[in-house]
PDB file of N, CA and C in Angstrom:
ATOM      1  N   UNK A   1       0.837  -1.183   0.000  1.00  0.00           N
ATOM      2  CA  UNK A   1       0.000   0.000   0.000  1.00  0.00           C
ATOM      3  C   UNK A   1       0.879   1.242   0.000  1.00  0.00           C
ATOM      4  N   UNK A   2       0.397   2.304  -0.736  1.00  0.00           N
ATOM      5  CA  UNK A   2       1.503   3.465  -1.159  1.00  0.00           C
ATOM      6  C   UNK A   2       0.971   4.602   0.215  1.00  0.00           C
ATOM      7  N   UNK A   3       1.911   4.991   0.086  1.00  0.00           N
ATOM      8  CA  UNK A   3       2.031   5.674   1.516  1.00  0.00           C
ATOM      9  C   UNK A   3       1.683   7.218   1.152  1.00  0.00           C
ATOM     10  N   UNK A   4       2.160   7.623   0.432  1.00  0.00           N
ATOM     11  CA  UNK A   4       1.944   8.913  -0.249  1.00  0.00           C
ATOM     12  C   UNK A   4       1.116   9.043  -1.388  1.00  0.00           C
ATOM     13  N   UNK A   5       0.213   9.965  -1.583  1.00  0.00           N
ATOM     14  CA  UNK A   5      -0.822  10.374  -1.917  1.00  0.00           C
ATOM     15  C   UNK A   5      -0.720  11.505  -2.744  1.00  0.00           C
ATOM     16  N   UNK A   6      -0.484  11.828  -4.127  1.00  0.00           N
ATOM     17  CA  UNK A   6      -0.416  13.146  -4.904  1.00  0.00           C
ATOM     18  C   UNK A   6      -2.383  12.929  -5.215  1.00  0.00           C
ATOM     19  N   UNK A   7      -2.343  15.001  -4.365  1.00  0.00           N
ATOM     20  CA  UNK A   7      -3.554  15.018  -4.874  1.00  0.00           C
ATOM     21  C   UNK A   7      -4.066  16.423  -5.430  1.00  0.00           C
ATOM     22  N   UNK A   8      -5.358  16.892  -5.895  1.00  0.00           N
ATOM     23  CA  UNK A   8      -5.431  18.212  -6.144  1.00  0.00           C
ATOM     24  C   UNK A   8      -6.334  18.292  -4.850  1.00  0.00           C
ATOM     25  N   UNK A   9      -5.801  19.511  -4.073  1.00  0.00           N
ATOM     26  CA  UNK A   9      -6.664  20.599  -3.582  1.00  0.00           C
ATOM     27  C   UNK A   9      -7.999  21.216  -3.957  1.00  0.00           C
ATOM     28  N   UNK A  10      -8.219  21.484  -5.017  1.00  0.00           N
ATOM     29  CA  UNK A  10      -9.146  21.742  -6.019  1.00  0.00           C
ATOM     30  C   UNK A  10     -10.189  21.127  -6.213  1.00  0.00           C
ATOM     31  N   UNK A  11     -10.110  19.744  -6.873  1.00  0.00           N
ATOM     32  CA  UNK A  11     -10.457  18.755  -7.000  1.00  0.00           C
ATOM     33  C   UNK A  11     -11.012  17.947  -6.275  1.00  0.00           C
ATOM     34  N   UNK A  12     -10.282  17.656  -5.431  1.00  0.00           N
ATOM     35  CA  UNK A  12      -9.990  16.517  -4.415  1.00  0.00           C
ATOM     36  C   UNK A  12      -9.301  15.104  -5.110  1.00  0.00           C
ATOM     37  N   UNK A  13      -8.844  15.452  -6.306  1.00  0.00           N
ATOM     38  CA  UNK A  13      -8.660  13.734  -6.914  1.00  0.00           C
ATOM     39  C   UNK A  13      -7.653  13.597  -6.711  1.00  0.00           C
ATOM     40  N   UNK A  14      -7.693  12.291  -6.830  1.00  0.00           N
ATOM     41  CA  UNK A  14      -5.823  11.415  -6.555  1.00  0.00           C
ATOM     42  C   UNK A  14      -5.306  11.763  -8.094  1.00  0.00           C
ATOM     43  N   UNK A  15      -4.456  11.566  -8.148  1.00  0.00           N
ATOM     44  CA  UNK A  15      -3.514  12.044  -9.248  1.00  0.00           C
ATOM     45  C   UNK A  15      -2.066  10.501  -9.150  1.00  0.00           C
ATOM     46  N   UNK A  16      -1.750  10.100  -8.074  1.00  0.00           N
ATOM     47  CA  UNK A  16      -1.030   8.951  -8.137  1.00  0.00           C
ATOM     48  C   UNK A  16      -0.306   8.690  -6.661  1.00  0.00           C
ATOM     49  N   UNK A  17       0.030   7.481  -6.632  1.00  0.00           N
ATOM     50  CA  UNK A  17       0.693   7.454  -5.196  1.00  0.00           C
ATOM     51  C   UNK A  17       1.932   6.693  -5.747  1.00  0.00           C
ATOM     52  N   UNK A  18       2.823   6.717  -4.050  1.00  0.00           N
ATOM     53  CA  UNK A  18       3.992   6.156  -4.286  1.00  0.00           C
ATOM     54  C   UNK A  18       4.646   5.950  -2.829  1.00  0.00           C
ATOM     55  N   UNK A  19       5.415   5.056  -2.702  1.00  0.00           N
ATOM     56  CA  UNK A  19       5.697   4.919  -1.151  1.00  0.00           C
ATOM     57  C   UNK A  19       7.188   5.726  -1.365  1.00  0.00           C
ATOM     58  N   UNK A  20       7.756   6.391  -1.899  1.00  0.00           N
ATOM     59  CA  UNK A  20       8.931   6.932  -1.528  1.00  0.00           C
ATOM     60  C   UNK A  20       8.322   8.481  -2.051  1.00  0.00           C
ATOM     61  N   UNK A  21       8.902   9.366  -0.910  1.00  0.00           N
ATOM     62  CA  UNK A  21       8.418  10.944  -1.141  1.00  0.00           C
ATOM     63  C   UNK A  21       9.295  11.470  -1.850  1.00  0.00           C
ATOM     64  N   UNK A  22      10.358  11.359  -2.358  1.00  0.00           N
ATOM     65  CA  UNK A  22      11.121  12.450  -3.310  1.00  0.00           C
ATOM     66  C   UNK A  22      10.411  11.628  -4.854  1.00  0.00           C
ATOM     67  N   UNK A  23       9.906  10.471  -5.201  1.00  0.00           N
ATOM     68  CA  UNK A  23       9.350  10.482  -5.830  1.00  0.00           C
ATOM     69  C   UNK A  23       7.620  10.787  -6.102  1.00  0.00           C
ATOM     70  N   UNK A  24       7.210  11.119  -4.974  1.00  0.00           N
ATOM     71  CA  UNK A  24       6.167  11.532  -4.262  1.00  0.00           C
ATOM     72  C   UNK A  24       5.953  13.382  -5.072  1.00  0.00           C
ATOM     73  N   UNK A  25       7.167  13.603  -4.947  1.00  0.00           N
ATOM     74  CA  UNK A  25       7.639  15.453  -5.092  1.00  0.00           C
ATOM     75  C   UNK A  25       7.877  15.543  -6.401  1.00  0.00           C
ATOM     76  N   UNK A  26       8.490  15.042  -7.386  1.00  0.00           N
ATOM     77  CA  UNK A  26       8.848  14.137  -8.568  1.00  0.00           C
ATOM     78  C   UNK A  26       7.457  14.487  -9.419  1.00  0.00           C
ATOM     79  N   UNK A  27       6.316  13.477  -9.099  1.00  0.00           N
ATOM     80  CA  UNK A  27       5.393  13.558  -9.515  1.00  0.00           C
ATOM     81  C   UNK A  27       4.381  15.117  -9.386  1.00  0.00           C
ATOM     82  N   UNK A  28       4.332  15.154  -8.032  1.00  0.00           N
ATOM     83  CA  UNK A  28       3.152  16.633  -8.122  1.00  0.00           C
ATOM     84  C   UNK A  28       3.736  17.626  -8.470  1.00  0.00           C
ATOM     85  N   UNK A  29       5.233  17.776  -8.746  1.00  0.00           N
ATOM     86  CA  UNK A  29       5.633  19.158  -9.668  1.00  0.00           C
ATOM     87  C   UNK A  29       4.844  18.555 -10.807  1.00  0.00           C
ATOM     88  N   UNK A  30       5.264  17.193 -11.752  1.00  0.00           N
ATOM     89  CA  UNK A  30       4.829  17.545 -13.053  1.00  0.00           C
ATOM     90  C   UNK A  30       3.517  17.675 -12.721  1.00  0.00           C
ATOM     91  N   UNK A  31       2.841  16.971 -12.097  1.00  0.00           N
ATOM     92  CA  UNK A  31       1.032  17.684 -12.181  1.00  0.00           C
ATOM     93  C   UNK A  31       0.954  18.703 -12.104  1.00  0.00           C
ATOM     94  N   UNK A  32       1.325  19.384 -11.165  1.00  0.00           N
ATOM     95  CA  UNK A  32       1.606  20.732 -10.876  1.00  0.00           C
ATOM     96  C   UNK A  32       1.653  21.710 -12.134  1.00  0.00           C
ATOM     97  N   UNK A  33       2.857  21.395 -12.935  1.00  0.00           N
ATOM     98  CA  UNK A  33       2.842  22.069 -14.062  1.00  0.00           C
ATOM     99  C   UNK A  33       2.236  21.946 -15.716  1.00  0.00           C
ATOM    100  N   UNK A  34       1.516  20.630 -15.412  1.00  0.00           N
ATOM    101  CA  UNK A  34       0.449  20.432 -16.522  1.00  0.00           C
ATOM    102  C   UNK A  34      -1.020  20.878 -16.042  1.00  0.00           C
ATOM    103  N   UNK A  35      -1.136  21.564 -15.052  1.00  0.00           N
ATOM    104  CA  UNK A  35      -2.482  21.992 -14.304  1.00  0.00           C
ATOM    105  C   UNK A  35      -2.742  23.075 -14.688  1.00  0.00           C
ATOM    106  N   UNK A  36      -3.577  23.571 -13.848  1.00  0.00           N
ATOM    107  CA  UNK A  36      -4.112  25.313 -14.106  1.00  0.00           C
ATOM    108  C   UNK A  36      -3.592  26.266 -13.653  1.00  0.00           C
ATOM    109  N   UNK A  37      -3.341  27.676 -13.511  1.00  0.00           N
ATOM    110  CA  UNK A  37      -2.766  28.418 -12.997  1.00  0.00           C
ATOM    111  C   UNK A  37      -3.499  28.552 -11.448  1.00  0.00           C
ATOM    112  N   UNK A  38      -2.715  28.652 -10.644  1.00  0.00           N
ATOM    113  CA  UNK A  38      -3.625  28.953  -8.919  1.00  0.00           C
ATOM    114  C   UNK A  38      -3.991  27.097  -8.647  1.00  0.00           C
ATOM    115  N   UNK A  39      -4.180  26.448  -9.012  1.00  0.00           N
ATOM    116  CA  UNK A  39      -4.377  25.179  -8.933  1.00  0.00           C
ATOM    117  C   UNK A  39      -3.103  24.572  -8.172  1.00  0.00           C
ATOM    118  N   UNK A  40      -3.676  24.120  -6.779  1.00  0.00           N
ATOM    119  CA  UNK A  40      -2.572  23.746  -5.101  1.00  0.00           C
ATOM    120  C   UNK A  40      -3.077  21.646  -5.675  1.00  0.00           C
ATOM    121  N   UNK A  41      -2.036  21.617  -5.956  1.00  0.00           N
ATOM    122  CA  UNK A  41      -1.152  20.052  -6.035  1.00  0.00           C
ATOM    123  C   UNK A  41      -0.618  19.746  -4.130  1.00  0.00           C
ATOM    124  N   UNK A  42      -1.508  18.697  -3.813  1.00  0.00           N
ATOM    125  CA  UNK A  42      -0.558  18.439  -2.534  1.00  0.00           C
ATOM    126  C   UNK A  42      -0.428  17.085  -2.619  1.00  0.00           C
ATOM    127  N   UNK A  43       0.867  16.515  -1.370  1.00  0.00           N
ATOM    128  CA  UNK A  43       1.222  14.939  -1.118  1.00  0.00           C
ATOM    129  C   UNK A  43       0.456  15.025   0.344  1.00  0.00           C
ATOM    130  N   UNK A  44       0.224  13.561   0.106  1.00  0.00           N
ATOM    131  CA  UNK A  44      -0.576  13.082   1.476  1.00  0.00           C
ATOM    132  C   UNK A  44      -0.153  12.723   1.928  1.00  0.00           C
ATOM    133  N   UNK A  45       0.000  12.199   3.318  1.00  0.00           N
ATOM    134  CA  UNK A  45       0.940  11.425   3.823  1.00  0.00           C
ATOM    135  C   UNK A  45      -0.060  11.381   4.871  1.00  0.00           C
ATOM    136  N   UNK A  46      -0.927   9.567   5.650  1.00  0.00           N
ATOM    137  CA  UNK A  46      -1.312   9.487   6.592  1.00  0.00           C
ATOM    138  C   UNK A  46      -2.726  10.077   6.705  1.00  0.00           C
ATOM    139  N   UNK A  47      -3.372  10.634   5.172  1.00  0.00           N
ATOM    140  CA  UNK A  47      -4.336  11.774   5.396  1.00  0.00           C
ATOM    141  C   UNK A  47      -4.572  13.141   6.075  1.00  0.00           C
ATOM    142  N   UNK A  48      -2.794  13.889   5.822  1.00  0.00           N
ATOM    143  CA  UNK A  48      -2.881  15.270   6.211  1.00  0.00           C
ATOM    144  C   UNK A  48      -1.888  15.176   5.358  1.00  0.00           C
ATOM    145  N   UNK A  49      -2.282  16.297   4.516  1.00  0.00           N
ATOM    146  CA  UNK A  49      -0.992  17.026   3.569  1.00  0.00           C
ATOM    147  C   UNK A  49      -0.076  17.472   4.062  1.00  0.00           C
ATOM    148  N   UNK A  50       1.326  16.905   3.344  1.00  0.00           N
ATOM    149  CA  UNK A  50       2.517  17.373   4.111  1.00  0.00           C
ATOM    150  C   UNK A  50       3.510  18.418   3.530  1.00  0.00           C
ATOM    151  N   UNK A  51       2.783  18.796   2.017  1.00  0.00           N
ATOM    152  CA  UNK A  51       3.700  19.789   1.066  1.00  0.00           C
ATOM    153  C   UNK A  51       2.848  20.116   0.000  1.00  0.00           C
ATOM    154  N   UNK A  52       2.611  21.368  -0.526  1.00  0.00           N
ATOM    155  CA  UNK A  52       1.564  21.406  -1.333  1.00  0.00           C
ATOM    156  C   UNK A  52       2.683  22.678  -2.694  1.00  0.00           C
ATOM    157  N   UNK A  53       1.623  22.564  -3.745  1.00  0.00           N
ATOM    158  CA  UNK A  53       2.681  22.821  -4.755  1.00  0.00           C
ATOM    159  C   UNK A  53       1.353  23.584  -5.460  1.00  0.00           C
ATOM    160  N   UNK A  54       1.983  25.096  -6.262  1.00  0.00           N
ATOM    161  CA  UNK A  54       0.992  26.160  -6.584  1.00  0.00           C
ATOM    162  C   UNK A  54       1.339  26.437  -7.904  1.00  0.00           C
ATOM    163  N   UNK A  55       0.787  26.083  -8.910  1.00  0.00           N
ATOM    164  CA  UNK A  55       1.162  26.568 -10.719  1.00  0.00           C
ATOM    165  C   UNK A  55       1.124  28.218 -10.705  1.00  0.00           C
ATOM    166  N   UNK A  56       2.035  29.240 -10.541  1.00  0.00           N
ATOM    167  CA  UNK A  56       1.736  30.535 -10.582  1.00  0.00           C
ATOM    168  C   UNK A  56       1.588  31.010 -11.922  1.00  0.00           C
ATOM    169  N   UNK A  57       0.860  32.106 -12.036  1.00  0.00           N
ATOM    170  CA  UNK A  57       0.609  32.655 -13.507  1.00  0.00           C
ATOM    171  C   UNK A  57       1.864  32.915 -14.215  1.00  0.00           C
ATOM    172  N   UNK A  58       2.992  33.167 -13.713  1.00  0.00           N
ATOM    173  CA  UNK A  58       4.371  32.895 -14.882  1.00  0.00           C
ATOM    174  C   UNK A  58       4.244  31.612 -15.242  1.00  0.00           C
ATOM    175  N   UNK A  59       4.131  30.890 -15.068  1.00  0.00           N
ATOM    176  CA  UNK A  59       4.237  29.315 -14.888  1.00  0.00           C
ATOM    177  C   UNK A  59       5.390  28.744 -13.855  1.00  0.00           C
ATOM    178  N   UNK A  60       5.823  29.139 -12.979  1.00  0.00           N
ATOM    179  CA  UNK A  60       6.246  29.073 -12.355  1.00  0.00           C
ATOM    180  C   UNK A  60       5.833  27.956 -11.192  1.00  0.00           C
ATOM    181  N   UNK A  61       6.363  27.079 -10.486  1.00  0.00           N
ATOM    182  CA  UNK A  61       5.816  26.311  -9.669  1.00  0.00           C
ATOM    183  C   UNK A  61       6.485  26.645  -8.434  1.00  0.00           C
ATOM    184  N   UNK A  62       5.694  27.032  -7.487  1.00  0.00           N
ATOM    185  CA  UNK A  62       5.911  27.071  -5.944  1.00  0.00           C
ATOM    186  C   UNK A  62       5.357  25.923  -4.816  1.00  0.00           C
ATOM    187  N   UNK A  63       6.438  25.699  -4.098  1.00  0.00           N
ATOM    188  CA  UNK A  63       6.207  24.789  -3.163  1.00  0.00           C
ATOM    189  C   UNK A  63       6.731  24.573  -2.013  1.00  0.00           C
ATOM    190  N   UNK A  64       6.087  24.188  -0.896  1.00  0.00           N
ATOM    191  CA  UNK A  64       6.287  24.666   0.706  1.00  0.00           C
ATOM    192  C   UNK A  64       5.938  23.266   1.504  1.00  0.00           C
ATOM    193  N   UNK A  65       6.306  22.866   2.361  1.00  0.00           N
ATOM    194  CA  UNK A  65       6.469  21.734   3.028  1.00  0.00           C
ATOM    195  C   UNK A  65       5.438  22.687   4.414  1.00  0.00           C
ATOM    196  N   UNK A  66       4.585  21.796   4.328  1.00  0.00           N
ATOM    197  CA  UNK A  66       3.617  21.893   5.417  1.00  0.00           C
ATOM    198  C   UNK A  66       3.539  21.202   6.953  1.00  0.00           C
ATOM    199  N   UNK A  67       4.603  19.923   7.144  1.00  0.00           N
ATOM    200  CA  UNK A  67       4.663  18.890   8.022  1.00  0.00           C
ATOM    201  C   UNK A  67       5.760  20.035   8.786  1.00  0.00           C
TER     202      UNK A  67
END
C-alpha cells in the first residue's frame, strides 16, 4: 500500500501514489505544471498534507512543506 498520496486541492482527486516521497515530489511538480494556474497540487501522507505545490501565472511552480 503506497504511503503517499499526490492530490489536487481543487479537486480533491488522486492524481497517483507512491511509497517513496522524493518520488512523491517528482510527480506533483509535473502535475503541478500540466495543471491550471492557482491550482494547489498536494502529497498526502497518513491523510494530512505534508507539502503542497501552486502553478503561478508565470508558470512558475511554488512549493512549501507543510509537516
Amino acid at each position: 500500500m503506497s504511503q503517499f498520496h499526490i492530490t489536487s486541492d481543487t479537486t480533491e482527486d488522486t492524481f497517483d501514489s507512491t511509497e517513496s516521497l522524493p518520488e512523491a515530489i517528482r510527480i506533483a511538480r509535473e502535475v503541478t505544471k500540466n495543471g491550471q494556474s492557482g491550482e494547489t497540487v498536494c502529497i498526502e501522507y497518513k491523510g494530512k498534507n505534508i507539502w503542497q505545490f501552486i502553478l503561478m501565472p508565470n508558470g512558475e511552480v511554488t512549493e512549501k512543506a507543510l509537516a
